[in-house]
C-alpha atoms as a PDB file:
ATOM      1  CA  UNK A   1       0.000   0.000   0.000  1.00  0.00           C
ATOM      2  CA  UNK A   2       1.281   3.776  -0.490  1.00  0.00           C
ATOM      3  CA  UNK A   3       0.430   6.124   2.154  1.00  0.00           C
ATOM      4  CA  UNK A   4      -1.606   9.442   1.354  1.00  0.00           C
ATOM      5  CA  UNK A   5      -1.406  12.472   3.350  1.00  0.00           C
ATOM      6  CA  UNK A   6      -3.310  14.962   2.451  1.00  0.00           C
ATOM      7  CA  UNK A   7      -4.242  18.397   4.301  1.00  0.00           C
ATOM      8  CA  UNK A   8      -7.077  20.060   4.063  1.00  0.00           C
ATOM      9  CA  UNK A   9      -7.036  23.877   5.046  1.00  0.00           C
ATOM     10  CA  UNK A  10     -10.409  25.368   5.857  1.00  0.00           C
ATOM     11  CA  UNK A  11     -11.942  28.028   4.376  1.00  0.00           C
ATOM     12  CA  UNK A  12     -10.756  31.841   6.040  1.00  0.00           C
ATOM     13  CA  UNK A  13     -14.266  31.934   8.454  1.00  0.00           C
ATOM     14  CA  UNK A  14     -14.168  33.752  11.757  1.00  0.00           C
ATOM     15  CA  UNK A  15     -13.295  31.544  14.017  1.00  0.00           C
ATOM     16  CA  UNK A  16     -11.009  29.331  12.267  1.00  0.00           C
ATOM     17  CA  UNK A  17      -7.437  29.778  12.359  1.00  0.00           C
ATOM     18  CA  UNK A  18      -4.185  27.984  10.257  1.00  0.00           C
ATOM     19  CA  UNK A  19      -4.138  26.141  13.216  1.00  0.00           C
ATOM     20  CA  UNK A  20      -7.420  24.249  12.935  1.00  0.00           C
ATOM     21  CA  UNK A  21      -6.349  22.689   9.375  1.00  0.00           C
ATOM     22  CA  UNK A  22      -6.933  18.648   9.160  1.00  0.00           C
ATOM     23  CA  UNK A  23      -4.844  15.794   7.642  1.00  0.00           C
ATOM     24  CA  UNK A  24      -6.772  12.669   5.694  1.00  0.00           C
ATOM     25  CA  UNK A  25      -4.849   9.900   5.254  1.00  0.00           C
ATOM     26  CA  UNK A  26      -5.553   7.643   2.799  1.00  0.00           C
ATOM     27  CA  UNK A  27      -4.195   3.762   2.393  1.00  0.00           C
ATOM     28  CA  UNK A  28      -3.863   3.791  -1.729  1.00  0.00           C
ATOM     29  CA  UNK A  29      -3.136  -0.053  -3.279  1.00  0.00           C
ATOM     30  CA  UNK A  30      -0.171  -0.200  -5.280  1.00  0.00           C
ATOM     31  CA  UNK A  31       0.062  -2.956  -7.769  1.00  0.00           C
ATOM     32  CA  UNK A  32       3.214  -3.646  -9.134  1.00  0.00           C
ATOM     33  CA  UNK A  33       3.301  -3.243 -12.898  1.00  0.00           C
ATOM     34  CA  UNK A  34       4.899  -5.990 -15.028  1.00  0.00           C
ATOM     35  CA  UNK A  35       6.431  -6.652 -18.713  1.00  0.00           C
ATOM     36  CA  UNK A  36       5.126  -9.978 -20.433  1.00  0.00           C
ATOM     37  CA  UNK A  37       6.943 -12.929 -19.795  1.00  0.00           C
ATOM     38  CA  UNK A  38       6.333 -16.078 -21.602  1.00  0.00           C
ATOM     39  CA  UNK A  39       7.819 -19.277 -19.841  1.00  0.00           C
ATOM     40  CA  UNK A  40       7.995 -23.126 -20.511  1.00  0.00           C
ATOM     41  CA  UNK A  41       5.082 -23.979 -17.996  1.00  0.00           C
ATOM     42  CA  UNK A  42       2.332 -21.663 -19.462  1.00  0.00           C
ATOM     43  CA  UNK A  43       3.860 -21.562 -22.845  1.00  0.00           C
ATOM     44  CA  UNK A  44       5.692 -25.073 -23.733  1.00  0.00           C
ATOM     45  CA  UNK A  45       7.827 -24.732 -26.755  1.00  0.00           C
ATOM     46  CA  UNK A  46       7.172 -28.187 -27.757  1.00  0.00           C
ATOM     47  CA  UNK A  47       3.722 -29.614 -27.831  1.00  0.00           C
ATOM     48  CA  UNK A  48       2.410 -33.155 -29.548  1.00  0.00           C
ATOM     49  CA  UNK A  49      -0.806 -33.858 -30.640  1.00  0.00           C
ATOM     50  CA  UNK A  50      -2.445 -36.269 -31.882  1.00  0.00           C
ATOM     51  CA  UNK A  51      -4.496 -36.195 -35.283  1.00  0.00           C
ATOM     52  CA  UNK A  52      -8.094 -36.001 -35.443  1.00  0.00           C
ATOM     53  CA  UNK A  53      -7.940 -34.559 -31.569  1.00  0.00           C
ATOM     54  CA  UNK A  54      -9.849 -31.478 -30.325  1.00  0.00           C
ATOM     55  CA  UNK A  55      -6.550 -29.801 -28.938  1.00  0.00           C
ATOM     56  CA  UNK A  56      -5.812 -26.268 -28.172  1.00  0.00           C
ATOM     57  CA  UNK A  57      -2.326 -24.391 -28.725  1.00  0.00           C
ATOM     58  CA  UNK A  58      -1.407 -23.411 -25.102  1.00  0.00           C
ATOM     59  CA  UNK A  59       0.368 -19.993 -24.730  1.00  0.00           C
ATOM     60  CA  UNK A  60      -0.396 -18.295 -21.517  1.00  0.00           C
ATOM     61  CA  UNK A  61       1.666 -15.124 -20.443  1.00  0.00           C
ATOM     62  CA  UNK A  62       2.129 -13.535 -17.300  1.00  0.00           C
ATOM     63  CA  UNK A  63       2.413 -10.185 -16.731  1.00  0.00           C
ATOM     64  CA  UNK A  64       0.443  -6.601 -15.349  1.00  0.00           C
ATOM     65  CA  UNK A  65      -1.701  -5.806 -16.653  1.00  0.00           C
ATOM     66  CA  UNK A  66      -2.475  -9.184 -18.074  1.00  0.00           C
ATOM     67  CA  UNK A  67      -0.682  -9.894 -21.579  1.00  0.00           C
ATOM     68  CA  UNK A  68      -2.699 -10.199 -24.692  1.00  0.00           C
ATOM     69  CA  UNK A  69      -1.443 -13.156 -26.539  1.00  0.00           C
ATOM     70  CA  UNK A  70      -1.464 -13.815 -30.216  1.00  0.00           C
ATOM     71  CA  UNK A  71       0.022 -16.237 -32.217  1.00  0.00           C
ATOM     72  CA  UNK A  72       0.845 -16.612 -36.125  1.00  0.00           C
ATOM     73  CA  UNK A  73       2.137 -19.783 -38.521  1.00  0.00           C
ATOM     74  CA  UNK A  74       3.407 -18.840 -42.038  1.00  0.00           C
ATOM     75  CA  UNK A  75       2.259 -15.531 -41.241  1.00  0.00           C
ATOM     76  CA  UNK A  76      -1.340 -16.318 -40.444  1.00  0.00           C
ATOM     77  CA  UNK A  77      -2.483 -15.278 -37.197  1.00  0.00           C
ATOM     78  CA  UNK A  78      -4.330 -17.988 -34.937  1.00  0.00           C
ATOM     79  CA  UNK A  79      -5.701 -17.173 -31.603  1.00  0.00           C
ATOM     80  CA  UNK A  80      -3.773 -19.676 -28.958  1.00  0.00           C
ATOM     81  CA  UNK A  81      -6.668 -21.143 -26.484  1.00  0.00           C
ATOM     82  CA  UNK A  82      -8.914 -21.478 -29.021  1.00  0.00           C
ATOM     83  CA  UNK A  83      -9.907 -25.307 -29.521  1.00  0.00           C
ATOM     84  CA  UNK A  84      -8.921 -27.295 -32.818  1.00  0.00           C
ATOM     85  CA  UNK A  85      -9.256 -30.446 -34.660  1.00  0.00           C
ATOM     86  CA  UNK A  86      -5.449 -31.243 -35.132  1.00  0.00           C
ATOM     87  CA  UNK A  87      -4.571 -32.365 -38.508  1.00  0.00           C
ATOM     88  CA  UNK A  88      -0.810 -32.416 -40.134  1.00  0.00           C
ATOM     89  CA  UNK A  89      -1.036 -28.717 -41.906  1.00  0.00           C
ATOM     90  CA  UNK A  90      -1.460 -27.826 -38.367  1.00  0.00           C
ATOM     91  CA  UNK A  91       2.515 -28.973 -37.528  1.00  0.00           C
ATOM     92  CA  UNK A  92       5.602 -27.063 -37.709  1.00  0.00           C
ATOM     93  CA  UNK A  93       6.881 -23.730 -35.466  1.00  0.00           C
ATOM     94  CA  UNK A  94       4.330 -21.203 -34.598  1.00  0.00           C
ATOM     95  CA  UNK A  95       5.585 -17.447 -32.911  1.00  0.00           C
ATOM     96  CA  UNK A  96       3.410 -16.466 -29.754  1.00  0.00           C
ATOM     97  CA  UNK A  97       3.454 -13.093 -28.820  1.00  0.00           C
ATOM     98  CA  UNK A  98       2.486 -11.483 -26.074  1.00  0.00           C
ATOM     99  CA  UNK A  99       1.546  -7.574 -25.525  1.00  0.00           C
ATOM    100  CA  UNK A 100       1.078  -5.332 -23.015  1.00  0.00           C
ATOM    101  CA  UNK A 101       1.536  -1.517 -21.956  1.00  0.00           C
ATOM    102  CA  UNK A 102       4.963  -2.357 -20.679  1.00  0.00           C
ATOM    103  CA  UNK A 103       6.364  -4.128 -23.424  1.00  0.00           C
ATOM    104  CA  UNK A 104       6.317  -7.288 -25.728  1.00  0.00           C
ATOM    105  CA  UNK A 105       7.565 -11.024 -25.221  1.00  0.00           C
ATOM    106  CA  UNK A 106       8.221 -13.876 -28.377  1.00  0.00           C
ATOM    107  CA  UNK A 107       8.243 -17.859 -28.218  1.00  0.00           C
ATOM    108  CA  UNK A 108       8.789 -20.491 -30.994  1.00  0.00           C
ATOM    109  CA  UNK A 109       6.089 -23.030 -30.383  1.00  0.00           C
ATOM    110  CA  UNK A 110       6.632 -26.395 -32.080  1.00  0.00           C
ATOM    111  CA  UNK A 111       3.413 -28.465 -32.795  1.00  0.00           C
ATOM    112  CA  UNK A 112       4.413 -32.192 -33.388  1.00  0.00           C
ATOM    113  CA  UNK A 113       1.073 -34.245 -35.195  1.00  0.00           C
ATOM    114  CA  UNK A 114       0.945 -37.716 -34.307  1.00  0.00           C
ATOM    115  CA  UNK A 115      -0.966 -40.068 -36.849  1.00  0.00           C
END
C-alpha cells in the first residue's frame, strides 16, 4: 500500500485559524506493474498432438496488466486457447506473442502431429 497524506485547510471563516487545518490519510493499493513474460510452464515450446484430436495451442503469459497473446504460422495469425481439430497442416513452429503496456515477449512453439 502507499500512504496518502493529504491536508485540508479550511476556508478563512471567523473563528477558524491555520491552526485548525486537518490531515486525511488515505491507504492507496499499489500494484506492481509488469512486462510480459512467456515461460515453458504456461507456454511449452514443444507440444504433440495427436491427429483427429480437439486440442488447443497453449500460450499463456504472465504479466500486469495481463498480456494479450497472439500467435501466427506462415504468417497467419491464430488465436492460442482457441480449440482445434489437429490435422498435419497444423505442424511445424508457430511465434506467440504477447503484448502489453509495458512491453512485448516472443516464443517459438513447435506443434508435433501424431498419426
Amino acid at each position: 500500500f502507499f500512504l496518502a497524506v493529504i491536508p485540508v485547510f479550511p476556508r478563512s471563516h471567523p473563528g477558524f485559524s491555520s491552526s485548525s487545518s486537518r490531515f486525511f490519510l488515505i491507504l492507496i493499493p499499489v500494484f506492481p506493474a509488469a512486462k510480459p513474460r512467456l515461460d515453458s510452464k504456461g507456454c511449452p515450446g514443444q507440444q504433440n498432438w495427436t491427429e483427429g484430436q480437439e486440442l488447443i495451442l497453449e500460450c499463456r503469459a504472465k504479466g500486469k496488466p495481463e498480456p494479450e497473446v497472439k500467435c501466427s504460422k506462415d504468417g497467419i495469425s491464430i488465436a492460442a486457447g482457441i480449440s482445434y481439430t489437429a490435422n498435419r497442416t497444423q505442424a511445424g513452429t508457430y511465434r506467440c506473442r504477447a503484448t502489453n503496456a509495458l512491453g512485448t515477449a516472443e516464443r517459438d512453439v513447435t506443434v508435433w502431429i501424431q498419426c
